[in-house]
N, C-alpha and C. Protein backbone atom coordinates (compact mmCIF):
# COMPACT_ATOMS: atom_id res chain seq x y z
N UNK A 1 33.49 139.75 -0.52
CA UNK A 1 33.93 139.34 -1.84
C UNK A 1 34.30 140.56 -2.66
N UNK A 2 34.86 140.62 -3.46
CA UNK A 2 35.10 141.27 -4.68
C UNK A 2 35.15 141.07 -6.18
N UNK A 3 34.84 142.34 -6.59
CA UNK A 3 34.19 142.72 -7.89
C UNK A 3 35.42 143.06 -8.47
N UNK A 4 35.45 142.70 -10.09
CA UNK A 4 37.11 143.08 -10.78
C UNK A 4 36.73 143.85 -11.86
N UNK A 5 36.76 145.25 -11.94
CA UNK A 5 36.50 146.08 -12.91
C UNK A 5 37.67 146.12 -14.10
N UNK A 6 37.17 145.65 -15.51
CA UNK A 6 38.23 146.13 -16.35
C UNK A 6 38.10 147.72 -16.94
N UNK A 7 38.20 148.67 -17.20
CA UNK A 7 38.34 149.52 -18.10
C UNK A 7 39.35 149.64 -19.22
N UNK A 8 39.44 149.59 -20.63
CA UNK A 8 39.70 149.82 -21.51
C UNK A 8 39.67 151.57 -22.07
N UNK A 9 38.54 152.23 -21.64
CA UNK A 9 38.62 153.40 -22.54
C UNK A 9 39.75 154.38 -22.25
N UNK A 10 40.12 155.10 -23.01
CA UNK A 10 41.58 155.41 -23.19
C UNK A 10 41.59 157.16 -22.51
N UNK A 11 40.37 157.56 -21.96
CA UNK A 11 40.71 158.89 -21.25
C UNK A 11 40.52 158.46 -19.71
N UNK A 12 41.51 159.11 -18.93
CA UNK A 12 40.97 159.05 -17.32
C UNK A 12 40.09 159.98 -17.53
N UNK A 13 38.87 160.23 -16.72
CA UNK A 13 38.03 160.58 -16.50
C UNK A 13 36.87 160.99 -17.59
N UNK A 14 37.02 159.90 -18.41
CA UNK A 14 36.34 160.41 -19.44
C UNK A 14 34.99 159.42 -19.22
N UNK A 15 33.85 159.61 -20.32
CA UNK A 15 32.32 159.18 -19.95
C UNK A 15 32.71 157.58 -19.19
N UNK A 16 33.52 156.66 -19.89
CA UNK A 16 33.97 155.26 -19.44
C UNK A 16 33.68 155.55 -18.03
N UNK A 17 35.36 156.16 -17.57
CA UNK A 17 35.11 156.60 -16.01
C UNK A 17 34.12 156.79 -15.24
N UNK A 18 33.65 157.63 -16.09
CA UNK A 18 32.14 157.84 -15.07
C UNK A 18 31.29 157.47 -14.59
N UNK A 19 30.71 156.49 -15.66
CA UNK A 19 30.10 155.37 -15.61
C UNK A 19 30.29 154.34 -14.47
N UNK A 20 31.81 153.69 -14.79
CA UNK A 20 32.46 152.84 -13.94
C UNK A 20 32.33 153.59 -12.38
N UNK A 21 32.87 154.70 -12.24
CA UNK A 21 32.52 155.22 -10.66
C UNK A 21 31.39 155.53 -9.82
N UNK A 22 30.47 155.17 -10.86
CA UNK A 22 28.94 154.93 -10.50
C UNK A 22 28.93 153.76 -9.86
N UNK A 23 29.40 152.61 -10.92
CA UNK A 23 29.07 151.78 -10.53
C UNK A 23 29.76 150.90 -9.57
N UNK A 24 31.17 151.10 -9.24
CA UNK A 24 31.65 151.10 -8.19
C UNK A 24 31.41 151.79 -6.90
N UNK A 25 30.36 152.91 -7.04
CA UNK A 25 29.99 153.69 -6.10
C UNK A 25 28.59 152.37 -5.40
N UNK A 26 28.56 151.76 -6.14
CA UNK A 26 26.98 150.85 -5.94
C UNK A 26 27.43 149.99 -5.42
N UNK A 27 28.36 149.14 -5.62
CA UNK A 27 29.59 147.89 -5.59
C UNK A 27 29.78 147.83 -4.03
N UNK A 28 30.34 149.34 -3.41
CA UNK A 28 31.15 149.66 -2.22
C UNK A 28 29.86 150.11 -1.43
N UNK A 29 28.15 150.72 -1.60
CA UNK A 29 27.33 150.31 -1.37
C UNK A 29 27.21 149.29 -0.10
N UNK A 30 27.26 148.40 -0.88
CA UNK A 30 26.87 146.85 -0.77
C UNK A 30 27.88 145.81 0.08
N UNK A 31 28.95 146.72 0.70
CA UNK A 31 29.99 146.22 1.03
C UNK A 31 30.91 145.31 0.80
N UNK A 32 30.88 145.30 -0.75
CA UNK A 32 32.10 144.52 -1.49
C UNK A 32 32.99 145.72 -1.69
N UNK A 33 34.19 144.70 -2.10
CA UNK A 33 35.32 145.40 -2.72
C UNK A 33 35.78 145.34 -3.91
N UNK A 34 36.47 146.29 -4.69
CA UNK A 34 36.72 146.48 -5.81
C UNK A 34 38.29 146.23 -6.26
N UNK A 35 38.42 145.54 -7.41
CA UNK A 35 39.72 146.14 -7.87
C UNK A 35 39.62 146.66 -9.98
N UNK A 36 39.88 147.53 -9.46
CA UNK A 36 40.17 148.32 -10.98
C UNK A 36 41.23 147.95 -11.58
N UNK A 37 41.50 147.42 -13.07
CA UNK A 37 42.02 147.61 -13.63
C UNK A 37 42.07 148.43 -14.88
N UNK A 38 42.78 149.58 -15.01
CA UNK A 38 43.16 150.61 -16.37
C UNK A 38 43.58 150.29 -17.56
N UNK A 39 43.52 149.74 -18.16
CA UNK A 39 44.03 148.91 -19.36
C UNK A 39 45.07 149.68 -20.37
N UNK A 40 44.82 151.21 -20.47
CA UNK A 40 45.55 151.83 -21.04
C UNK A 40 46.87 151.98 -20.13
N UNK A 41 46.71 151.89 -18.65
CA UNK A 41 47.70 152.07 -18.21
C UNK A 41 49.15 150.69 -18.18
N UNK A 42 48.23 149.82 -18.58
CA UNK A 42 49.19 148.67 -18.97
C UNK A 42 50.50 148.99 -20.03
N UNK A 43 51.81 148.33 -19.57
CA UNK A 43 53.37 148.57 -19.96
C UNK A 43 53.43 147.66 -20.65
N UNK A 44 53.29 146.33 -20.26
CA UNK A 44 53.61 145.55 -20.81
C UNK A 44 52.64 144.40 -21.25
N UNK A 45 52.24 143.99 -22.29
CA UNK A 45 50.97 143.39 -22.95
C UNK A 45 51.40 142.42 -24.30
N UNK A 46 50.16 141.44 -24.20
CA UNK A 46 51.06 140.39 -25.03
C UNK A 46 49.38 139.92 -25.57
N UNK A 47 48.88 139.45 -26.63
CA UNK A 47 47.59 139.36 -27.03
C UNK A 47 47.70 137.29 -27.03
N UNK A 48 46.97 136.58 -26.66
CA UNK A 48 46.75 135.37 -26.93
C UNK A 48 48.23 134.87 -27.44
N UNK A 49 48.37 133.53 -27.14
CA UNK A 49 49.40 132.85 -28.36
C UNK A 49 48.56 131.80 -28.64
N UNK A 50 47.41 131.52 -28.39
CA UNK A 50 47.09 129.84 -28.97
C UNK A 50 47.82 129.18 -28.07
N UNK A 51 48.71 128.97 -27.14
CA UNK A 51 49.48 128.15 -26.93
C UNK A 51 48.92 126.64 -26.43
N UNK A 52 47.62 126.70 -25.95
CA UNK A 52 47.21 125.77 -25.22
C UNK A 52 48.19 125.40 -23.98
N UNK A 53 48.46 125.96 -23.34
CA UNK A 53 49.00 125.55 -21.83
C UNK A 53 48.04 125.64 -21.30
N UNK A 54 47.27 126.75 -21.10
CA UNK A 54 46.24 126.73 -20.26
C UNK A 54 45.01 125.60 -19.99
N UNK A 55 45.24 124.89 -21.02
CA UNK A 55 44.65 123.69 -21.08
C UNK A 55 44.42 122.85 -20.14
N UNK A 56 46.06 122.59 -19.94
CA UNK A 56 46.72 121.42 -18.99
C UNK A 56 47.04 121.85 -17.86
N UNK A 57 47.10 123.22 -17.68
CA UNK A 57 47.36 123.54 -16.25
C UNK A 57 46.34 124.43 -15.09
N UNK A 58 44.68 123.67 -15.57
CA UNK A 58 43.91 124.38 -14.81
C UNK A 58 43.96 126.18 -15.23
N UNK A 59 44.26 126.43 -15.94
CA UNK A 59 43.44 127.92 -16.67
C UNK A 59 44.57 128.71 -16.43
N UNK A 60 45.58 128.69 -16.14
CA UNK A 60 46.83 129.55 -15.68
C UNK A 60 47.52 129.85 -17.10
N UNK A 61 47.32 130.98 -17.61
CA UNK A 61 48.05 131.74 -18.35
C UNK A 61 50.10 131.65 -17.83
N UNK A 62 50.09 131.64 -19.30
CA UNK A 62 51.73 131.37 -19.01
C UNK A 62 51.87 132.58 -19.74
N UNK A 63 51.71 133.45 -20.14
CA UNK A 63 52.45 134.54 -20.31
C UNK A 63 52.17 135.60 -19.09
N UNK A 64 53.47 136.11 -18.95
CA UNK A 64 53.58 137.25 -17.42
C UNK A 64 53.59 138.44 -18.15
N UNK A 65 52.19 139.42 -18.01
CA UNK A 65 52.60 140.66 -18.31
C UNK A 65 51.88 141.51 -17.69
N UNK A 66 50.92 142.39 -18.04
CA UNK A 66 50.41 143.17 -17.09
C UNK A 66 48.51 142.97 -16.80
N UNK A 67 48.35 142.12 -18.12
CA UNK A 67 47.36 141.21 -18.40
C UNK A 67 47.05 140.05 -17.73
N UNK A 68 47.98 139.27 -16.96
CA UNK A 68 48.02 138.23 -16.20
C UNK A 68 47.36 138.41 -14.92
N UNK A 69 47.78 139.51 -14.20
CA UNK A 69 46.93 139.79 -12.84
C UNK A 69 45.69 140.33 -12.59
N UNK A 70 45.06 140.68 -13.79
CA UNK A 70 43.41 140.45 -14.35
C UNK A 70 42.75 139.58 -14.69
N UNK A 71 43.55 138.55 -15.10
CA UNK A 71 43.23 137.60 -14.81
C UNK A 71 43.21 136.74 -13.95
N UNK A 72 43.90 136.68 -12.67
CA UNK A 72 43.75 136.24 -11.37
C UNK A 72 42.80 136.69 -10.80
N UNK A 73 42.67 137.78 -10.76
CA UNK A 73 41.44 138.86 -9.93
C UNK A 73 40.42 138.42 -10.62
N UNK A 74 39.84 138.23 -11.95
CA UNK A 74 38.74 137.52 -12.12
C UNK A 74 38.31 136.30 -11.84
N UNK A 75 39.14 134.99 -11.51
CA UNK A 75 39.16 133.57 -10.90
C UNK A 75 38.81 134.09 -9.79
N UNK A 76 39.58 134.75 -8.67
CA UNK A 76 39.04 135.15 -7.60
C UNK A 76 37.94 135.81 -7.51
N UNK A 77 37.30 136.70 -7.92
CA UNK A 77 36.18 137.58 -7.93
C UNK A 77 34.64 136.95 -8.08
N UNK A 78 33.81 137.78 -7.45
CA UNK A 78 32.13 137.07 -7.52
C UNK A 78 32.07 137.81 -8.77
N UNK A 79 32.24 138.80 -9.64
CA UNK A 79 31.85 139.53 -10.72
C UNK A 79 32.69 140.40 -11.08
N UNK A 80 32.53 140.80 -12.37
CA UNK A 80 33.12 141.28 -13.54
C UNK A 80 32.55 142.31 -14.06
N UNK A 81 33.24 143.20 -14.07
CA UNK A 81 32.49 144.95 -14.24
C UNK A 81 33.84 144.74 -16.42
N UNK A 82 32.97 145.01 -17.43
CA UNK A 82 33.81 145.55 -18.44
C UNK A 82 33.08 146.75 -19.25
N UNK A 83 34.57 147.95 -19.19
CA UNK A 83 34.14 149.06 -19.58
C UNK A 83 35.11 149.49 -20.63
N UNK A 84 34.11 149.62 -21.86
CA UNK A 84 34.92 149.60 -23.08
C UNK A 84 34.71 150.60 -24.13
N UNK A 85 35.58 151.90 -24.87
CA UNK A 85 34.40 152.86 -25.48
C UNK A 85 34.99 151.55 -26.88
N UNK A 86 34.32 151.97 -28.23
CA UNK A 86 34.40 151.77 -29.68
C UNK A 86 34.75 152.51 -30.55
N UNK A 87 35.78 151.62 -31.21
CA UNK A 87 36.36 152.10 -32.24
C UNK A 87 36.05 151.59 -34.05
N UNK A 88 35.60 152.49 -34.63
CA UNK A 88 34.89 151.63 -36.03
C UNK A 88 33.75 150.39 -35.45
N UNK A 89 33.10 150.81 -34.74
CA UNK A 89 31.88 150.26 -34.59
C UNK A 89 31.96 148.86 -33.89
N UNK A 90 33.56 148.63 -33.25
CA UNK A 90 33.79 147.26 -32.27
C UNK A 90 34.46 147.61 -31.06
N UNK A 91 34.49 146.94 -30.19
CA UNK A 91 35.76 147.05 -28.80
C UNK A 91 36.64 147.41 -29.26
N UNK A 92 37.33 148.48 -28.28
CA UNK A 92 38.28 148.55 -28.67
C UNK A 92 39.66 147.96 -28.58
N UNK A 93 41.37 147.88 -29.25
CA UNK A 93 41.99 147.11 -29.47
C UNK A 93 42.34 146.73 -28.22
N UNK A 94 42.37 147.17 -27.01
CA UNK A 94 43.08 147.15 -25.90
C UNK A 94 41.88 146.07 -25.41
N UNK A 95 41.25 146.62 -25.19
CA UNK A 95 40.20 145.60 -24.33
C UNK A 95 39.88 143.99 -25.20
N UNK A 96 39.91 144.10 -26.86
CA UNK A 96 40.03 142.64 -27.71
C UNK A 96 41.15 141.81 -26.85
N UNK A 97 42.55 142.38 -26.73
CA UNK A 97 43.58 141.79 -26.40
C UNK A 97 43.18 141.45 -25.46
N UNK A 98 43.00 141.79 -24.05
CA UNK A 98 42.41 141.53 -23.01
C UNK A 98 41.59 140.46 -22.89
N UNK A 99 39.93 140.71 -23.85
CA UNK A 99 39.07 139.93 -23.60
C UNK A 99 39.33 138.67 -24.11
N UNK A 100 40.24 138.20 -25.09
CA UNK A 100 40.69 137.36 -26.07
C UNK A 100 41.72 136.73 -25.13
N UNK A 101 42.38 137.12 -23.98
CA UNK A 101 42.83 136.35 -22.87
C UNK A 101 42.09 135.49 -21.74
N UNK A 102 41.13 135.60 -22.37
CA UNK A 102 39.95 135.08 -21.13
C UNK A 102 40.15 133.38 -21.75
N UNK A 103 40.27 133.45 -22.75
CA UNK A 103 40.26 132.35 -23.52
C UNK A 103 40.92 131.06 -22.66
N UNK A 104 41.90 131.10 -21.51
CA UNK A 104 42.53 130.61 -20.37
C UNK A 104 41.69 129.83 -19.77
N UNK A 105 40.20 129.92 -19.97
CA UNK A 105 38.98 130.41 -18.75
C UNK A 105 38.55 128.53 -19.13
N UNK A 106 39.06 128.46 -20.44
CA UNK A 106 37.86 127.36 -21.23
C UNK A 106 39.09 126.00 -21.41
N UNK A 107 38.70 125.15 -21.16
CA UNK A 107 39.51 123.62 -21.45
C UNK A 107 39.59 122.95 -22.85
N UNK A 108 40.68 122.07 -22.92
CA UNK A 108 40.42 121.62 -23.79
C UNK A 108 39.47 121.50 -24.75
N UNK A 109 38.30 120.94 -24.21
CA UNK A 109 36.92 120.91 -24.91
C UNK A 109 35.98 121.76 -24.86
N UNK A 110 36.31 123.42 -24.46
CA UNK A 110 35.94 124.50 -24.86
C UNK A 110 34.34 125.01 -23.80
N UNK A 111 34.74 123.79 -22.44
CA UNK A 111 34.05 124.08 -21.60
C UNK A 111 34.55 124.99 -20.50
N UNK A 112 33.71 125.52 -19.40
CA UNK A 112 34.74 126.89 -18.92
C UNK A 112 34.94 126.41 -17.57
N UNK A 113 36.06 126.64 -17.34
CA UNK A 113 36.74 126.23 -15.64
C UNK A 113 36.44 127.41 -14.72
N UNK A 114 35.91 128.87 -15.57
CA UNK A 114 35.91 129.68 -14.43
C UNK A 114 34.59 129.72 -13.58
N UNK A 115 34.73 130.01 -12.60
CA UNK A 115 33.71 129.57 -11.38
C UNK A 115 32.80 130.27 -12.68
N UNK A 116 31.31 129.57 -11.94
CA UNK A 116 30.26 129.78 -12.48
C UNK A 116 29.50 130.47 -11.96
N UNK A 117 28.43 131.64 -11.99
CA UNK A 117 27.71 132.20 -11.59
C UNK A 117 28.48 133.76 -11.14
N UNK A 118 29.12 133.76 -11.30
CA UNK A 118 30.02 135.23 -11.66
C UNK A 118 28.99 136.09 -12.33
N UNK A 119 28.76 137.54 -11.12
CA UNK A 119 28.43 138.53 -11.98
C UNK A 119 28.54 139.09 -12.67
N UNK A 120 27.87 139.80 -13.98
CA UNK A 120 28.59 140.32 -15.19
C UNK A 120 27.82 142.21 -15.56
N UNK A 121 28.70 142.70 -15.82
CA UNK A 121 27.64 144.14 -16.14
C UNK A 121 28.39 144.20 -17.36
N UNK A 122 28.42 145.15 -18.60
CA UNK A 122 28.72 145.77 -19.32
C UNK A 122 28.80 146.84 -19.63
N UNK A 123 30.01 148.11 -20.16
CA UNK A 123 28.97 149.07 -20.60
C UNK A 123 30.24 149.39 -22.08
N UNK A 124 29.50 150.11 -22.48
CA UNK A 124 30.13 150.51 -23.94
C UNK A 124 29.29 152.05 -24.23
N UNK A 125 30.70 152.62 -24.38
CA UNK A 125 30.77 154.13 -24.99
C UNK A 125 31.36 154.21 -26.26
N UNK A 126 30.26 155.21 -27.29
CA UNK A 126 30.79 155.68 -28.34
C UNK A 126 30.36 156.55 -29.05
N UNK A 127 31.44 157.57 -29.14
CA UNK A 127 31.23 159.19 -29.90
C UNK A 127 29.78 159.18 -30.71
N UNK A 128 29.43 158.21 -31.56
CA UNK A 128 28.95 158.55 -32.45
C UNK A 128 27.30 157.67 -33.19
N UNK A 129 27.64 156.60 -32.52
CA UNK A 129 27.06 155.42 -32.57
C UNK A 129 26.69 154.58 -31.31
N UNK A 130 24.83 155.30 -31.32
CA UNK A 130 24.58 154.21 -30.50
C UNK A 130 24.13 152.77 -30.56
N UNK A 131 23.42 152.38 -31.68
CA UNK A 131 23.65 151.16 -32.37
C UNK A 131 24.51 150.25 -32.23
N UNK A 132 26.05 150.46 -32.24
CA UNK A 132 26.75 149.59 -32.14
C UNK A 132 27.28 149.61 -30.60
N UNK A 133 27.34 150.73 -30.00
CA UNK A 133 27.07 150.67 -28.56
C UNK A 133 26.41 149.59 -27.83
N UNK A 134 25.38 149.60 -28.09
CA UNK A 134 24.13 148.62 -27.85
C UNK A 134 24.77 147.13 -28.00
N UNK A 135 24.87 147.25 -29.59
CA UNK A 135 24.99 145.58 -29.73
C UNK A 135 26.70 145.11 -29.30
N UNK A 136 27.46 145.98 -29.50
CA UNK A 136 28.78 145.69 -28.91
C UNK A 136 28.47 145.44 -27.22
N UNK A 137 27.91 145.95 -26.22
CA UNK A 137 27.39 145.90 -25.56
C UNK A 137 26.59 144.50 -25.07
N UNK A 138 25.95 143.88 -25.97
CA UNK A 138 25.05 143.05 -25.59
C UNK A 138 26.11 141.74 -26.27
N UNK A 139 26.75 141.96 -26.91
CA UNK A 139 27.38 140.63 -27.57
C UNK A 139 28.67 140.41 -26.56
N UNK A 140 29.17 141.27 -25.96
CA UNK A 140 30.38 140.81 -24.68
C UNK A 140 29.32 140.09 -23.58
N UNK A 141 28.28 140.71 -23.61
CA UNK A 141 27.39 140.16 -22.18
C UNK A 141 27.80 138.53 -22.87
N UNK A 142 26.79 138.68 -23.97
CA UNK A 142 26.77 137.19 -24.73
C UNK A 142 28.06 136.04 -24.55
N UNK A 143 28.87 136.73 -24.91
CA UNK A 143 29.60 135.39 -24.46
C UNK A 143 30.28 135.42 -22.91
N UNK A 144 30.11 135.91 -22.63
CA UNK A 144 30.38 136.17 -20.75
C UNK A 144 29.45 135.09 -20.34
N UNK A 145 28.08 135.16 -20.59
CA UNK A 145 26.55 134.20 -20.31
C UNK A 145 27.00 132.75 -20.73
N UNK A 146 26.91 132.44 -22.12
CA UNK A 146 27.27 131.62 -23.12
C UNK A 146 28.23 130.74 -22.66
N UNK A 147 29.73 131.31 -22.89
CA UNK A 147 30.63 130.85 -22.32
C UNK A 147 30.84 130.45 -21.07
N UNK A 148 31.09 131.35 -20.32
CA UNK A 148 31.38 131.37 -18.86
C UNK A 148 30.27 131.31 -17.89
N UNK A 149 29.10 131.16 -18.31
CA UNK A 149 27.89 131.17 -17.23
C UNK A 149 27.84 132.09 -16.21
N UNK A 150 28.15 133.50 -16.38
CA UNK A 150 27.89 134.42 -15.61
C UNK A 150 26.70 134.95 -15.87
N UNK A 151 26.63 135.29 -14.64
CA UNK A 151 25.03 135.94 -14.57
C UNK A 151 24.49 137.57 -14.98
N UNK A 152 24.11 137.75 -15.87
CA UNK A 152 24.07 139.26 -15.99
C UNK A 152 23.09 140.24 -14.89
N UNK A 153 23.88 141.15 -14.60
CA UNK A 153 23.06 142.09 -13.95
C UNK A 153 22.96 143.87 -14.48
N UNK A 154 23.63 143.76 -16.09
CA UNK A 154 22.99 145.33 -16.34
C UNK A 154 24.06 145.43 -17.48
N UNK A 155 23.26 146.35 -18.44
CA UNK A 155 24.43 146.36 -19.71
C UNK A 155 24.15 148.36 -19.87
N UNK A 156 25.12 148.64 -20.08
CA UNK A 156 24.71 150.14 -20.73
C UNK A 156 25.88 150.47 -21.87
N UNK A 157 24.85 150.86 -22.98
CA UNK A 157 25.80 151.13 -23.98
C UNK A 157 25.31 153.06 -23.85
N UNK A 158 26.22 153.83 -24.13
CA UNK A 158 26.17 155.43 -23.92
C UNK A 158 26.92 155.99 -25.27
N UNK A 159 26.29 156.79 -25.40
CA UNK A 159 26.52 157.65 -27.02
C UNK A 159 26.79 158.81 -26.52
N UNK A 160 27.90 159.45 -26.78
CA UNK A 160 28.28 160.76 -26.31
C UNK A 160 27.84 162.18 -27.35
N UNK A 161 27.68 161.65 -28.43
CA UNK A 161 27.55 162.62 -29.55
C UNK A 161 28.41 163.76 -29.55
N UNK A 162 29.83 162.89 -29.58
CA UNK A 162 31.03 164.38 -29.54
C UNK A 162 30.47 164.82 -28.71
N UNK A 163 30.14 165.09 -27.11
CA UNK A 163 29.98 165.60 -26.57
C UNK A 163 31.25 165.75 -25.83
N UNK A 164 30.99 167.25 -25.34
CA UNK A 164 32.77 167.95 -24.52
C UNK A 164 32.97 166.96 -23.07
N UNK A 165 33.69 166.29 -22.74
CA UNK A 165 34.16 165.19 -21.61
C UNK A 165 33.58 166.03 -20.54
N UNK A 166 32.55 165.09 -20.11
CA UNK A 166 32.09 165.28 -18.64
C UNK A 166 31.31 165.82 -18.36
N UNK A 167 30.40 166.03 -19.76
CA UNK A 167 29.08 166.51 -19.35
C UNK A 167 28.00 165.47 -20.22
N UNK A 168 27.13 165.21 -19.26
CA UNK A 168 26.28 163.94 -19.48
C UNK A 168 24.82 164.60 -19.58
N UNK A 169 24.31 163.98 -21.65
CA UNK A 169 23.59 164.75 -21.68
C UNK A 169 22.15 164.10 -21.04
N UNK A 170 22.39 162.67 -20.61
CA UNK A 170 21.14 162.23 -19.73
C UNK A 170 21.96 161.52 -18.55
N UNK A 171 21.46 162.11 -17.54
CA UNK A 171 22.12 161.98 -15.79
C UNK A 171 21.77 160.50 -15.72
N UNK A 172 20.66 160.24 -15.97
CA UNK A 172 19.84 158.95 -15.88
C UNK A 172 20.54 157.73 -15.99
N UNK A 173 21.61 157.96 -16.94
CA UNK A 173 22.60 156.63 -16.84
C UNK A 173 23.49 156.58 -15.73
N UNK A 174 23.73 157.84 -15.46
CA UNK A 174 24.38 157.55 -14.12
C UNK A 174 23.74 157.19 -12.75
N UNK A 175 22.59 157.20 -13.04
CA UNK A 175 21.90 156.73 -11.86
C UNK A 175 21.54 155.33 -12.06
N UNK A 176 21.73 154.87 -13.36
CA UNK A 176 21.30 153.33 -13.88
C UNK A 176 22.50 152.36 -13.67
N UNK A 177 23.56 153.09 -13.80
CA UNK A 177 24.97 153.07 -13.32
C UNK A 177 25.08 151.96 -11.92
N UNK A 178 24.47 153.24 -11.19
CA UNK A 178 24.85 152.74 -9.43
C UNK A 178 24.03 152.05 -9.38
N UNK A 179 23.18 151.77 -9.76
CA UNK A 179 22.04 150.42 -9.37
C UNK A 179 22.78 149.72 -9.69
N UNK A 180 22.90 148.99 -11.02
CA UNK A 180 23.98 148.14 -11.72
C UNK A 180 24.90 147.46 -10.34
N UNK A 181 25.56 148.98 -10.32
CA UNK A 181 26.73 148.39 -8.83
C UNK A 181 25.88 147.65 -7.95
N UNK A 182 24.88 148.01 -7.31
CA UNK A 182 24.20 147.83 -6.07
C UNK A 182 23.88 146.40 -6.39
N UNK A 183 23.87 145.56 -7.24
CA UNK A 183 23.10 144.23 -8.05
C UNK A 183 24.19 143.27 -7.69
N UNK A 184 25.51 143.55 -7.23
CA UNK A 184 26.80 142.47 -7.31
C UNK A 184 26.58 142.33 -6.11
């Protein structure tokens, strides 16, 4: 089976990354497979329309953009890796658009068509604030659980404190990291 990693944070190899290659390091472990998606590397992007198609046609997003085939890979997938840093103390805009496409997931009556029992991790990075790390962090789990009935297996929110890219001032998350992986 496979695991569908989103990333949102906007440096390659920055703390996001790191994190995520932990925990894909745990993932591949375990002999699943991965697919990454880069979110910054997305061309072409389109945020929700309300349209309600997805309604009527079994959860299929009608807009084609670069957002659409993340969302296939999650219908298909046993679990859901989302890695997101913060901006003014919320997700940031790339990953809202994104997560605000999931919306496909839920029917008419706001119950969810996507398979159930889908693994879920979280993590959230931010310069400055670990507080909202945390709860930004714990409130995507929330409606991942809530909504979609996935199962959580690990949340990490990480505070960099302006720290210079790529040096981690506690290793420990990266070792909390690959467990995380090892759990899907």
């Amino acid at each position: 089976m496979t695991v569908t990693i989103v990333i949102s944070s906007p440096r390659k190899g920055g703390f996001g990354d790191m994190i995520a290659e932990r925990i894909i390091s745990g993932i591949v472990s375990k002999g699943k497979d991965v697919k990454v998606h880069r979110l910054n590397e997305m061309v072409e992007y389109r945020q929700c329309q309300n349209c309600e198609v997805c309604k009527g046609n079994g959860g299929k997003c009608v807009l084609k953009d670069d957002i659409s085939p993340i969302i296939d890979d999650i219908r298909d997938s046993e679990g859901i890796v989302h890695v997101t840093s913060i901006n003014f103390n919320e997700m940031n805009g790339l990953f809202k658009m994104y997560f605000d496409r999931l919306y496909a997931f839920l029917d008419i009556s706001a119950s969810t068509i996507m398979p159930k029992g889908k693994k879920i991790a979280t993590v959230v990075t931010a310069s400055a604030d670990q507080a909202s790390a945390d709860r930004v962090s714990k409130d995507l789990e929330k409606v991942m659980v809530e909504h979609f009935f996935c199962e959580p297996v690990g949340r990490i929110g990480y505070c960099t404190w302006m720290m210079p890219m790529g040096v981690f001032a506690d290793e420990s998350v990266l070792e909390d990291a690959e467990a995380i992986g090892k759990m899907f």
